[in-house]
PDB file of N, CA and C in Angstrom:
ATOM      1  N   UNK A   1      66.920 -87.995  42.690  1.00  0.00           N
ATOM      2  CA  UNK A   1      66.825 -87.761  44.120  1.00  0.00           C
ATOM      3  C   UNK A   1      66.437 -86.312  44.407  1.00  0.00           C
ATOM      4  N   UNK A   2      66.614 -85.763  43.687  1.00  0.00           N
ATOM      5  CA  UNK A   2      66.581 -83.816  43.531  1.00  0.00           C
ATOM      6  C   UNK A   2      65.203 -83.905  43.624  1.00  0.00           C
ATOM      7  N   UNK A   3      64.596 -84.523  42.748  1.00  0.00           N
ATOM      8  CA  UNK A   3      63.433 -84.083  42.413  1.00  0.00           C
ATOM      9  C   UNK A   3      62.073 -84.786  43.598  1.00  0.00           C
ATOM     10  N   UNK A   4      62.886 -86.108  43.984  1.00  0.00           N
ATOM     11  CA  UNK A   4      61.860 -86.598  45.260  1.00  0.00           C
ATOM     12  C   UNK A   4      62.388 -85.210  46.148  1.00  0.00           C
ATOM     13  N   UNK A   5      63.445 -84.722  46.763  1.00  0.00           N
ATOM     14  CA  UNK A   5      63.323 -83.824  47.991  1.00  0.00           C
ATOM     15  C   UNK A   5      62.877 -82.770  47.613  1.00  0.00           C
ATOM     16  N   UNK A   6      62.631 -82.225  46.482  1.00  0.00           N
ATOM     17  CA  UNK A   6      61.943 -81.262  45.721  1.00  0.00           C
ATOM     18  C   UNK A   6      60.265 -81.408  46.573  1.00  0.00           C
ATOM     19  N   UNK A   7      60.226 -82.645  45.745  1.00  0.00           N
ATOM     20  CA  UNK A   7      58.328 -83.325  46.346  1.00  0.00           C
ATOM     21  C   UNK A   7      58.156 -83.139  47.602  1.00  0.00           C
ATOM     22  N   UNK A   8      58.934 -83.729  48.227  1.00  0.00           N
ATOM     23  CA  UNK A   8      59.106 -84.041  49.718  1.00  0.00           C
ATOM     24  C   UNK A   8      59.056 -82.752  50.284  1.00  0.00           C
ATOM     25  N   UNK A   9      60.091 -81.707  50.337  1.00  0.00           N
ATOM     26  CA  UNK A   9      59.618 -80.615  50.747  1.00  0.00           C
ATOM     27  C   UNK A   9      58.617 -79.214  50.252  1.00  0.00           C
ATOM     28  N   UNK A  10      57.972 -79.594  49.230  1.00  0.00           N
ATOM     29  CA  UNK A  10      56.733 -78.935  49.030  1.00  0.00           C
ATOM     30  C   UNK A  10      55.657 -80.232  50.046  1.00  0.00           C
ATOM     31  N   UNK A  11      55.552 -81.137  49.567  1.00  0.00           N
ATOM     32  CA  UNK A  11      54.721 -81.277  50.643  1.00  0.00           C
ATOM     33  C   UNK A  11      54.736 -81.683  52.478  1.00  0.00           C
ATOM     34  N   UNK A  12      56.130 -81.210  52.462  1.00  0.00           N
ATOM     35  CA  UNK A  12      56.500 -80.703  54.031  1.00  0.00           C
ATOM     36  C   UNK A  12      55.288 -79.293  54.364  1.00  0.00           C
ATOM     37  N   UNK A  13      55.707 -78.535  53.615  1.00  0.00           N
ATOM     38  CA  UNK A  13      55.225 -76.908  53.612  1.00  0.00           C
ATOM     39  C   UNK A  13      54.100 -77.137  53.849  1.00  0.00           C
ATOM     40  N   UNK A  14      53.343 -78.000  52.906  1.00  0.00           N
ATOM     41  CA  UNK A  14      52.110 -77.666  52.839  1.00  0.00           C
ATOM     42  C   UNK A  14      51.438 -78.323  53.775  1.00  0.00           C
ATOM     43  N   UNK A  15      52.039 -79.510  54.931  1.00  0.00           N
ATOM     44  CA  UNK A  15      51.573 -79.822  56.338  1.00  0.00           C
ATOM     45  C   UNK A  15      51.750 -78.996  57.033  1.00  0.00           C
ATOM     46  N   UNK A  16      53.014 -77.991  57.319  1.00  0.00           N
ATOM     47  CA  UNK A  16      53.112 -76.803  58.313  1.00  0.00           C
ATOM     48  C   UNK A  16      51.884 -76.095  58.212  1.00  0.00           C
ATOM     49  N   UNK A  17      51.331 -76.040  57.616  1.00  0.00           N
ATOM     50  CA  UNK A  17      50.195 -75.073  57.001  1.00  0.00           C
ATOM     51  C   UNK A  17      48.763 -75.504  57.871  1.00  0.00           C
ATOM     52  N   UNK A  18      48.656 -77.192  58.502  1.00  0.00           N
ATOM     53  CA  UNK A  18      47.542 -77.280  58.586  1.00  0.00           C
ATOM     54  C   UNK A  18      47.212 -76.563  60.114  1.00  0.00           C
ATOM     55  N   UNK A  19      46.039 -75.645  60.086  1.00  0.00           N
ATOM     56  CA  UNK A  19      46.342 -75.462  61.548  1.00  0.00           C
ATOM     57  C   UNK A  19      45.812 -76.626  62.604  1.00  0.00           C
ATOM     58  N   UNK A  20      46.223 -75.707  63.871  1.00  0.00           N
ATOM     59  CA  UNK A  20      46.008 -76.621  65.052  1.00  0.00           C
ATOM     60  C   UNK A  20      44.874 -77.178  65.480  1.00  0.00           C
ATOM     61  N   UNK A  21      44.639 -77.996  65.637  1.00  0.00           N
ATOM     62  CA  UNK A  21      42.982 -78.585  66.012  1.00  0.00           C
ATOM     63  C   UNK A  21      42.461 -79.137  64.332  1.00  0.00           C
ATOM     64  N   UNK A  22      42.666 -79.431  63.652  1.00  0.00           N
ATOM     65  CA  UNK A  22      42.564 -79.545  62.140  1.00  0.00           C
ATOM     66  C   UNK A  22      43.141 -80.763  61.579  1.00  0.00           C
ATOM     67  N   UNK A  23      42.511 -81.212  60.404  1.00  0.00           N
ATOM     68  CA  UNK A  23      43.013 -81.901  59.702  1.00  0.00           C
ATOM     69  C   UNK A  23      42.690 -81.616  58.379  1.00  0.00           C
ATOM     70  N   UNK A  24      43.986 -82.241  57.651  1.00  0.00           N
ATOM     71  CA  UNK A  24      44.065 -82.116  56.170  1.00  0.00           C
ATOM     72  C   UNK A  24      44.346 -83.572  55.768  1.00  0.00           C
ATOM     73  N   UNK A  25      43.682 -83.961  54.762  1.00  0.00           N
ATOM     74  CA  UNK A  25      43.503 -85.333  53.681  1.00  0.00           C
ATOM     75  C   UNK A  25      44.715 -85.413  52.874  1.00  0.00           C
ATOM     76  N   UNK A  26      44.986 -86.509  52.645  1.00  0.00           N
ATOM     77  CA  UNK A  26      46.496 -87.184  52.081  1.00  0.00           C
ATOM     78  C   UNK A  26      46.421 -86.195  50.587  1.00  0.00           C
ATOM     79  N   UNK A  27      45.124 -86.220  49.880  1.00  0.00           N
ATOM     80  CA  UNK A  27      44.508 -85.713  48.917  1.00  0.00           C
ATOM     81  C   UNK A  27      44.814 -84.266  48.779  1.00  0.00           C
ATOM     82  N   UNK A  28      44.462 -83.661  49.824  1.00  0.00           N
ATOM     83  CA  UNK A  28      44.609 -82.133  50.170  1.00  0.00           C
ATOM     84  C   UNK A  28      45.327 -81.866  49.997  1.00  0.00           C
ATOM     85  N   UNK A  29      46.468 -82.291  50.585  1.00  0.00           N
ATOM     86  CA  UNK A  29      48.098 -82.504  50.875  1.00  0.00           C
ATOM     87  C   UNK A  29      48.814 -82.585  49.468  1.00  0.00           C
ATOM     88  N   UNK A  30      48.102 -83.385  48.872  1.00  0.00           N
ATOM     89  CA  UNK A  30      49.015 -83.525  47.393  1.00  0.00           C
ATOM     90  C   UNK A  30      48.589 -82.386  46.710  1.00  0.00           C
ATOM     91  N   UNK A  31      47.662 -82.273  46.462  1.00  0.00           N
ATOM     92  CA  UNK A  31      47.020 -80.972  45.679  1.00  0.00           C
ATOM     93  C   UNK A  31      47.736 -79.789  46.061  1.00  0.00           C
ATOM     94  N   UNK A  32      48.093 -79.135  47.005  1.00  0.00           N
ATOM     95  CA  UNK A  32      48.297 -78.354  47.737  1.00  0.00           C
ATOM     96  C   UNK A  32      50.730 -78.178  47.325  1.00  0.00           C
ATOM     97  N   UNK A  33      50.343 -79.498  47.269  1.00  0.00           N
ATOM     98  CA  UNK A  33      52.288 -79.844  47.189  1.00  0.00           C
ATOM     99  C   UNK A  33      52.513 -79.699  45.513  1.00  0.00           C
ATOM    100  N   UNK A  34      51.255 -79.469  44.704  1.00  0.00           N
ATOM    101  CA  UNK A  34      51.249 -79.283  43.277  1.00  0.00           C
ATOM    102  C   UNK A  34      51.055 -80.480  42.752  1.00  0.00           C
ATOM    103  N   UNK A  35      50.020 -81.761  43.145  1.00  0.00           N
ATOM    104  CA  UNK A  35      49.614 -82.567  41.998  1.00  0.00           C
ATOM    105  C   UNK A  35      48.831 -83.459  42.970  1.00  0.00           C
ATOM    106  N   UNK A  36      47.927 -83.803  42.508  1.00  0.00           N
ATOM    107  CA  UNK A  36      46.291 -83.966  42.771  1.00  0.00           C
ATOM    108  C   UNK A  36      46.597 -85.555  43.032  1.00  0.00           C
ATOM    109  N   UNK A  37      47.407 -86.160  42.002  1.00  0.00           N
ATOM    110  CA  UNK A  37      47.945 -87.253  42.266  1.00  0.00           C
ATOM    111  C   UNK A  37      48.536 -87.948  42.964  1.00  0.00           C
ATOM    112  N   UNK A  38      49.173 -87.391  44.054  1.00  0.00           N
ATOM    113  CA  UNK A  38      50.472 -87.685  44.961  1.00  0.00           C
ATOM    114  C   UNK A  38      49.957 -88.142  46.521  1.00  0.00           C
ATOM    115  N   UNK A  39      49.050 -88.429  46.778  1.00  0.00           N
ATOM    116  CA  UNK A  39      48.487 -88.879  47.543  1.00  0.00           C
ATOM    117  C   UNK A  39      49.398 -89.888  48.227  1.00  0.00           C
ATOM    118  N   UNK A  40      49.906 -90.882  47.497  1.00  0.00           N
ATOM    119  CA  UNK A  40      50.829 -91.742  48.260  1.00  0.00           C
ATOM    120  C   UNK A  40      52.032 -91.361  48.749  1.00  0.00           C
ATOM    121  N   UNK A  41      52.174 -90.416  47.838  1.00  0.00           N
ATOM    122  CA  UNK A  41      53.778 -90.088  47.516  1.00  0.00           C
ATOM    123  C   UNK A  41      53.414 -89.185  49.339  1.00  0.00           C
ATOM    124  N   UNK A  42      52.702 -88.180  49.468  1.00  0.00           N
ATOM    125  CA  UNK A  42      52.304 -87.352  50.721  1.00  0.00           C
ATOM    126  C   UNK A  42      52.660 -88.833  51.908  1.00  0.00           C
ATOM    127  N   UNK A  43      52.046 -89.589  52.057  1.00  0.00           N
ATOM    128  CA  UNK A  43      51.953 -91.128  52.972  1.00  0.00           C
ATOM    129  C   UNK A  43      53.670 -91.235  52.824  1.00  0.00           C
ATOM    130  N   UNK A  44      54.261 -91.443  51.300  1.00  0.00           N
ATOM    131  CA  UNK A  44      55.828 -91.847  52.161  1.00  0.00           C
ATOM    132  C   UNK A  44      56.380 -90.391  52.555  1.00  0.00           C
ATOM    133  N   UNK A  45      56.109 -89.667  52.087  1.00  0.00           N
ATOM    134  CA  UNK A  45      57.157 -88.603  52.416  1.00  0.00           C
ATOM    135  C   UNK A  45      56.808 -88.587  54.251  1.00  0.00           C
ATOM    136  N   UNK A  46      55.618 -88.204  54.684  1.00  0.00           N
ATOM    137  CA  UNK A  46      55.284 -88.453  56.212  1.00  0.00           C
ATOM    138  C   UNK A  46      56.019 -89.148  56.698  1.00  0.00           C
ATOM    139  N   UNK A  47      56.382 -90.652  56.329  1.00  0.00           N
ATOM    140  CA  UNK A  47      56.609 -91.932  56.621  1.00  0.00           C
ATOM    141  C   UNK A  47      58.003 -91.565  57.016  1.00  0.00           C
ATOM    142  N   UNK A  48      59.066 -90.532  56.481  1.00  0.00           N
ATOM    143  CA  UNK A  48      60.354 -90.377  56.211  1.00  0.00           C
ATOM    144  C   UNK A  48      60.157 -88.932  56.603  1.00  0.00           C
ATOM    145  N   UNK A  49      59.588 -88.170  57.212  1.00  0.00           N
ATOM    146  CA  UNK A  49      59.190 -87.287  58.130  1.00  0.00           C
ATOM    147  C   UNK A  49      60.448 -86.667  58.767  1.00  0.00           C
ATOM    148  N   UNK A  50      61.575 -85.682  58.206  1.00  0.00           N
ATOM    149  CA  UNK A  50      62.725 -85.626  58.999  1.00  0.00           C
ATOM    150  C   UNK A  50      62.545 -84.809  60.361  1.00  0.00           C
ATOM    151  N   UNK A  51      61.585 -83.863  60.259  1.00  0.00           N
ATOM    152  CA  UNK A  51      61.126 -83.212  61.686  1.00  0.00           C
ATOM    153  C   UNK A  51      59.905 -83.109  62.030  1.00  0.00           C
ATOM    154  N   UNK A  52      59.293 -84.021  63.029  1.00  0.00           N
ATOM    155  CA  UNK A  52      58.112 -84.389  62.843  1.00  0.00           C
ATOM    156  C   UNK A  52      57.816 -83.578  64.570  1.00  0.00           C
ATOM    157  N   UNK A  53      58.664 -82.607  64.878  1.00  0.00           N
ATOM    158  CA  UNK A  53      58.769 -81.866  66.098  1.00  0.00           C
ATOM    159  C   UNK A  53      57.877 -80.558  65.108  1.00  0.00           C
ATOM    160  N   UNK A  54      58.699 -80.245  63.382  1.00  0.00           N
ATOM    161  CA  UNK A  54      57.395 -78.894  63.296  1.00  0.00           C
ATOM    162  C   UNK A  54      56.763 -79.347  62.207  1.00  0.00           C
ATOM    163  N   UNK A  55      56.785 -80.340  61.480  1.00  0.00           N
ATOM    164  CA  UNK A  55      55.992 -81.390  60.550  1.00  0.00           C
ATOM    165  C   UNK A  55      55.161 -81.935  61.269  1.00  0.00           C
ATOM    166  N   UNK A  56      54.146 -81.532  61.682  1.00  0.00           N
ATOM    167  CA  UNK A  56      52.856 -81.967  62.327  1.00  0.00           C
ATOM    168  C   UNK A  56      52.222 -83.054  61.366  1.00  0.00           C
ATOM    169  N   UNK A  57      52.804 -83.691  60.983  1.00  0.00           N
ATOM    170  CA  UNK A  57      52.344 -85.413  60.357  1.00  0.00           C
ATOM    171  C   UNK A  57      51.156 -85.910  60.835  1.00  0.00           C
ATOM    172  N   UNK A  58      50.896 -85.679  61.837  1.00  0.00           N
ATOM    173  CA  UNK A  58      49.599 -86.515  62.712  1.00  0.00           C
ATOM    174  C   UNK A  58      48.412 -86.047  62.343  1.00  0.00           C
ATOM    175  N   UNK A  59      48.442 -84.457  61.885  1.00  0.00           N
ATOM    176  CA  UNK A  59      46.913 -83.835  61.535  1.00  0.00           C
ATOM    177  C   UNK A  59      46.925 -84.344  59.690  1.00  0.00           C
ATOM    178  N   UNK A  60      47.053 -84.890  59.256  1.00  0.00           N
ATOM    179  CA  UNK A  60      46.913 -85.482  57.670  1.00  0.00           C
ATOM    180  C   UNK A  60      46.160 -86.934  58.078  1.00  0.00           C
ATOM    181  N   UNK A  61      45.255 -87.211  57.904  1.00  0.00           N
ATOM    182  CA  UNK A  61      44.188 -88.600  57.834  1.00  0.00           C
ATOM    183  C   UNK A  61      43.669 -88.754  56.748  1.00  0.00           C
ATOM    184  N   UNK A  62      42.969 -89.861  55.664  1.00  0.00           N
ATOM    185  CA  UNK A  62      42.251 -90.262  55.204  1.00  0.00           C
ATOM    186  C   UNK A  62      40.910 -89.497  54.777  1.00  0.00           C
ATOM    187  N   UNK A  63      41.098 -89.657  53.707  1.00  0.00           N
ATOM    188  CA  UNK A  63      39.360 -89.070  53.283  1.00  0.00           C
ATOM    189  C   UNK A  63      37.773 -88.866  54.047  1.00  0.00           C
ATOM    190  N   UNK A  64      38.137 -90.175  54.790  1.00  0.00           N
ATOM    191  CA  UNK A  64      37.288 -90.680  55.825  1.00  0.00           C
ATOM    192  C   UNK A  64      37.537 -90.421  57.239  1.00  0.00           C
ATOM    193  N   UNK A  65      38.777 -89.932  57.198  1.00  0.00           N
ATOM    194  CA  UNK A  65      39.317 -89.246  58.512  1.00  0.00           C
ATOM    195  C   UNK A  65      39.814 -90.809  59.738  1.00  0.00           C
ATOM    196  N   UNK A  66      40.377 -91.338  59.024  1.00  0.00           N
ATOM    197  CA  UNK A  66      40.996 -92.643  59.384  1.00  0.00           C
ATOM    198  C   UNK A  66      42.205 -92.378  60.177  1.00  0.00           C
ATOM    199  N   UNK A  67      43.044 -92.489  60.811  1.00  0.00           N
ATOM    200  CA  UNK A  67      44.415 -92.296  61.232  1.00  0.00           C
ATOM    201  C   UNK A  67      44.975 -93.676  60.396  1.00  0.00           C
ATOM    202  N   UNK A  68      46.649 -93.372  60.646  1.00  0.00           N
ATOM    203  CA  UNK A  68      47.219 -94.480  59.697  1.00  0.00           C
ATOM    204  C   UNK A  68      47.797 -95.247  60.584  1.00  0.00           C
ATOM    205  N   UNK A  69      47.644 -96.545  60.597  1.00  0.00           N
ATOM    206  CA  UNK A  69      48.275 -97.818  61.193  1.00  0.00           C
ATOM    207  C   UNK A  69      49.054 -97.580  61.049  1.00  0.00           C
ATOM    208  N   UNK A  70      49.886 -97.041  60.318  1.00  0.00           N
ATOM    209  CA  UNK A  70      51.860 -97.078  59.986  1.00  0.00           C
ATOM    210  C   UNK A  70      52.333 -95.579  60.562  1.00  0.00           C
ATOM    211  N   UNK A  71      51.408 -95.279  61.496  1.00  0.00           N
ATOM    212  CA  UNK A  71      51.681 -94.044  62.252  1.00  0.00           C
ATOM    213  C   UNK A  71      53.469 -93.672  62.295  1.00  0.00           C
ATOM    214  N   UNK A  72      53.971 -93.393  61.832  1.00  0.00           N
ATOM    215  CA  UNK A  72      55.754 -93.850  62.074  1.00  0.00           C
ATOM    216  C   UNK A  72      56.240 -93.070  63.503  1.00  0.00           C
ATOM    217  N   UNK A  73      55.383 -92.259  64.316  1.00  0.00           N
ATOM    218  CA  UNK A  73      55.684 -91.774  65.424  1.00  0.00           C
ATOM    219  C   UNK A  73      55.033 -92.004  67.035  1.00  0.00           C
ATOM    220  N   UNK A  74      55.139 -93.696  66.661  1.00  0.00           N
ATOM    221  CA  UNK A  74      54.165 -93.726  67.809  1.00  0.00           C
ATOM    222  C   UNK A  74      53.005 -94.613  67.425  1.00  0.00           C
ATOM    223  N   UNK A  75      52.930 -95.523  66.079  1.00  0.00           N
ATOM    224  CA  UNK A  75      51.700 -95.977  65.728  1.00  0.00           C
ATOM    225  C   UNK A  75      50.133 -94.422  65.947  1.00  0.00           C
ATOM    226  N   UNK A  76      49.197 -95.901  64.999  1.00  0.00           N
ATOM    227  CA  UNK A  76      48.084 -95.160  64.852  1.00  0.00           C
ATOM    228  C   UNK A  76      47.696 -94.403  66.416  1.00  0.00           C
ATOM    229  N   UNK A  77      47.824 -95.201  67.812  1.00  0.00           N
ATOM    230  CA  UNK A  77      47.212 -94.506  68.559  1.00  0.00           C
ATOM    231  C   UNK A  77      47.630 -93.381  69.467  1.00  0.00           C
ATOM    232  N   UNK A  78      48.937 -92.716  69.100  1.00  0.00           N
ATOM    233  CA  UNK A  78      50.150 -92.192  69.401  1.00  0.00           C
ATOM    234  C   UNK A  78      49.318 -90.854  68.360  1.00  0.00           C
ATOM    235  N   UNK A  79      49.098 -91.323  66.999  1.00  0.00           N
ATOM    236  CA  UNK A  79      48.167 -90.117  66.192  1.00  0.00           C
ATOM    237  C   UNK A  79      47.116 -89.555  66.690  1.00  0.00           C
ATOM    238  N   UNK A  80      45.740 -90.513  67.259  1.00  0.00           N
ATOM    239  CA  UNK A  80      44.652 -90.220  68.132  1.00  0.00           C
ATOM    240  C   UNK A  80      45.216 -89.392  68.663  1.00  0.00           C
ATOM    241  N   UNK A  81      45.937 -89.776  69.704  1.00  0.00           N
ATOM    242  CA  UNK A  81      46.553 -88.859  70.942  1.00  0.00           C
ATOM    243  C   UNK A  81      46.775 -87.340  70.742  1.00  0.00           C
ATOM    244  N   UNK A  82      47.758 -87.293  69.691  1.00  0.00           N
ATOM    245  CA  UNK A  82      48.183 -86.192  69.452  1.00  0.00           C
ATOM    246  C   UNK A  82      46.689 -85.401  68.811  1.00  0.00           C
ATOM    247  N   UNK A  83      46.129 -85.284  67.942  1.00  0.00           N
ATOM    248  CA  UNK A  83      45.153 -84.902  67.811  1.00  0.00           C
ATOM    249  C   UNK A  83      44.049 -84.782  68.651  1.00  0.00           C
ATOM    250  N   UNK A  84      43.727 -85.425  69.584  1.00  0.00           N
ATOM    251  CA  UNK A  84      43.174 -85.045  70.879  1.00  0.00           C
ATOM    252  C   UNK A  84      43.521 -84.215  71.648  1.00  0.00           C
ATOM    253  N   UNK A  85      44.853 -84.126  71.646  1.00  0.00           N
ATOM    254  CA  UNK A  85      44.976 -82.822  73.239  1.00  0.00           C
ATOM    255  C   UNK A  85      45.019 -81.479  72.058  1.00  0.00           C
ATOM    256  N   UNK A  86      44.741 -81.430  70.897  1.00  0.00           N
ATOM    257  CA  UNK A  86      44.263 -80.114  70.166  1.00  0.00           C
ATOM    258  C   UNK A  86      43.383 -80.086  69.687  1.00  0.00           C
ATOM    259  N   UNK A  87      42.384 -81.049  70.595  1.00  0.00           N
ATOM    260  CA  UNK A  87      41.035 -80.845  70.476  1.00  0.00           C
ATOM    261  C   UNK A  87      40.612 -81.222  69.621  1.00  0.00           C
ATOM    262  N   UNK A  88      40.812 -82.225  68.360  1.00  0.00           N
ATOM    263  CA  UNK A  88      39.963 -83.107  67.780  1.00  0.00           C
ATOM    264  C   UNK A  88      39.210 -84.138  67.927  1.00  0.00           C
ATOM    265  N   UNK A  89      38.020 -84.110  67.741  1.00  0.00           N
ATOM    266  CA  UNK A  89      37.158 -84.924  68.305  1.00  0.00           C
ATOM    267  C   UNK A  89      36.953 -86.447  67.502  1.00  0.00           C
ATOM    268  N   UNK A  90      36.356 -87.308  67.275  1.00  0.00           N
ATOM    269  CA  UNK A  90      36.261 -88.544  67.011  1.00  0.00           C
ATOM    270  C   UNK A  90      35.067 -89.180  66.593  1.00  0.00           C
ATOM    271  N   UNK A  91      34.238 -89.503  65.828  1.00  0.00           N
ATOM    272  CA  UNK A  91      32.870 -90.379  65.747  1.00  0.00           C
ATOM    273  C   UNK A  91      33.010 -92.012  65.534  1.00  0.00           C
ATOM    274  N   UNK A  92      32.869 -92.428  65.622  1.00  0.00           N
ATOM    275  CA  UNK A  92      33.099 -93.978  65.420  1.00  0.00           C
ATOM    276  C   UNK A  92      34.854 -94.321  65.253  1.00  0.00           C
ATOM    277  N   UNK A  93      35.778 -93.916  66.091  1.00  0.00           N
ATOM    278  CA  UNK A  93      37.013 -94.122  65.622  1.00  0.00           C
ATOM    279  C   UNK A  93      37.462 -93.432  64.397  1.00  0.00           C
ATOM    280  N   UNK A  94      36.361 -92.171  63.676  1.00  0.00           N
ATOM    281  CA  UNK A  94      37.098 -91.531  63.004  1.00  0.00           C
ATOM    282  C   UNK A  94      37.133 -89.981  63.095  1.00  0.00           C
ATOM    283  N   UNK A  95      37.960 -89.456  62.857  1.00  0.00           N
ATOM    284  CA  UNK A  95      37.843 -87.784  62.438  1.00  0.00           C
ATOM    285  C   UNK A  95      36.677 -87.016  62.478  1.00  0.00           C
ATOM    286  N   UNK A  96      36.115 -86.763  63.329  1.00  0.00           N
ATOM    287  CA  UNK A  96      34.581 -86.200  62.846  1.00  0.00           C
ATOM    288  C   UNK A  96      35.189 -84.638  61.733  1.00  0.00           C
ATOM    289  N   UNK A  97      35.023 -84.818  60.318  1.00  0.00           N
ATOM    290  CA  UNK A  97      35.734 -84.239  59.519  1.00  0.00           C
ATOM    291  C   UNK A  97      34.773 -83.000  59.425  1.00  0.00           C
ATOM    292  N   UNK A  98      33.913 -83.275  59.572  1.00  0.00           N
ATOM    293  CA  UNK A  98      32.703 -81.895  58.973  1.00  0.00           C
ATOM    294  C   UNK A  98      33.181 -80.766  59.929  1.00  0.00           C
ATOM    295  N   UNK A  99      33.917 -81.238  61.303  1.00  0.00           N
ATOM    296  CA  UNK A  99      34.234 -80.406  62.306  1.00  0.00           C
ATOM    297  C   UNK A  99      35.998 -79.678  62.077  1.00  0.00           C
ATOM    298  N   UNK A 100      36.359 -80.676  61.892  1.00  0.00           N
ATOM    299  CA  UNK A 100      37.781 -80.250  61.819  1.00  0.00           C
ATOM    300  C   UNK A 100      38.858 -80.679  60.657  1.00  0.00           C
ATOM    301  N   UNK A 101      37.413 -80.907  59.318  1.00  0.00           N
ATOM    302  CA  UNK A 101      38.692 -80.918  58.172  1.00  0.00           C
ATOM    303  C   UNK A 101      39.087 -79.514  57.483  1.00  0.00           C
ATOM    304  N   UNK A 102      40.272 -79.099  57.595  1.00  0.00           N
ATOM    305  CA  UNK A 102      41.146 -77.191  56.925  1.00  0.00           C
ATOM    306  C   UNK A 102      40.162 -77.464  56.044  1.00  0.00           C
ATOM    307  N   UNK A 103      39.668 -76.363  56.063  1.00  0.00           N
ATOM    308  CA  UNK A 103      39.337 -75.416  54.507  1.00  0.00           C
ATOM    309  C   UNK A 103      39.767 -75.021  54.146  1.00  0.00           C
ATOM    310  N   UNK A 104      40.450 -75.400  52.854  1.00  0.00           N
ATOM    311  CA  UNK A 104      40.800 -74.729  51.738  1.00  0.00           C
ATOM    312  C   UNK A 104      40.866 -74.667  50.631  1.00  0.00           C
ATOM    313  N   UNK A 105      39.844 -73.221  50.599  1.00  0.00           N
ATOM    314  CA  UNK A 105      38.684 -72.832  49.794  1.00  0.00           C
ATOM    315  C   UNK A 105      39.562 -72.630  48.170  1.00  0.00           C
ATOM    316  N   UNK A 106      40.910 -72.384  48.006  1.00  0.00           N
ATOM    317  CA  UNK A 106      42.156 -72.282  47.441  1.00  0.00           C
ATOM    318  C   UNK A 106      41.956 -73.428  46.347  1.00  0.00           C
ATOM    319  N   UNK A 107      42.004 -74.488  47.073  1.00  0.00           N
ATOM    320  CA  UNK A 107      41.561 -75.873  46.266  1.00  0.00           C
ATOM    321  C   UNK A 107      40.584 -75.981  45.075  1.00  0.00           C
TER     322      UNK A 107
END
């Protein structure tokens, strides 16, 4: 259990991090939490999100810049939302990413 809240809060940190108007990839997210692999593991830890008031959960989407159906705060369109009033924009229902996926060049 040590070692999931270990996971869990490195990749807490490394969502505080994304800035505002921005998004960061489940991918990003793991890399960033120390393993390239953890991609899912990033999806439950969100999922189980204990403060999602400064755990900005909503700016993390899909490769493709997808929002997640299992939105746990509001469903997927509760995510839109929130990412809209900080100004993220949208192309076909997704992320227009070239615009607002974090760089980091770190990676």
């Amino acid at each position: 259990m040590d070692k999931e809240k270990n996971t869990f809060e490195r990749i807490y940190e490394a969502v505080k991090r994304i800035p505002k108007g921005q998004v960061a990839t489940y991918g990003q997210i793991a890399a960033l939490a120390g393993n390239r692999r953890w991609a899912r593991v990033v999806g439950y830890a969100l999922h189980a999100n204990p403060d999602s008031e400064h755990i900005p959960c909503y700016r993390v989407v899909t490769k493709d810049g997808n929002v997640s159906q299992a939105f746990a705060f509001g469903g997927a369109n509760r995510q839109v939302e929130l990412l809209m009033a900080e100004g993220v924009t949208f192309l076909d229902g997704r992320v227009d990413m070239e615009k607002h996926q974090w760089d980091t060049p770190w990676l």
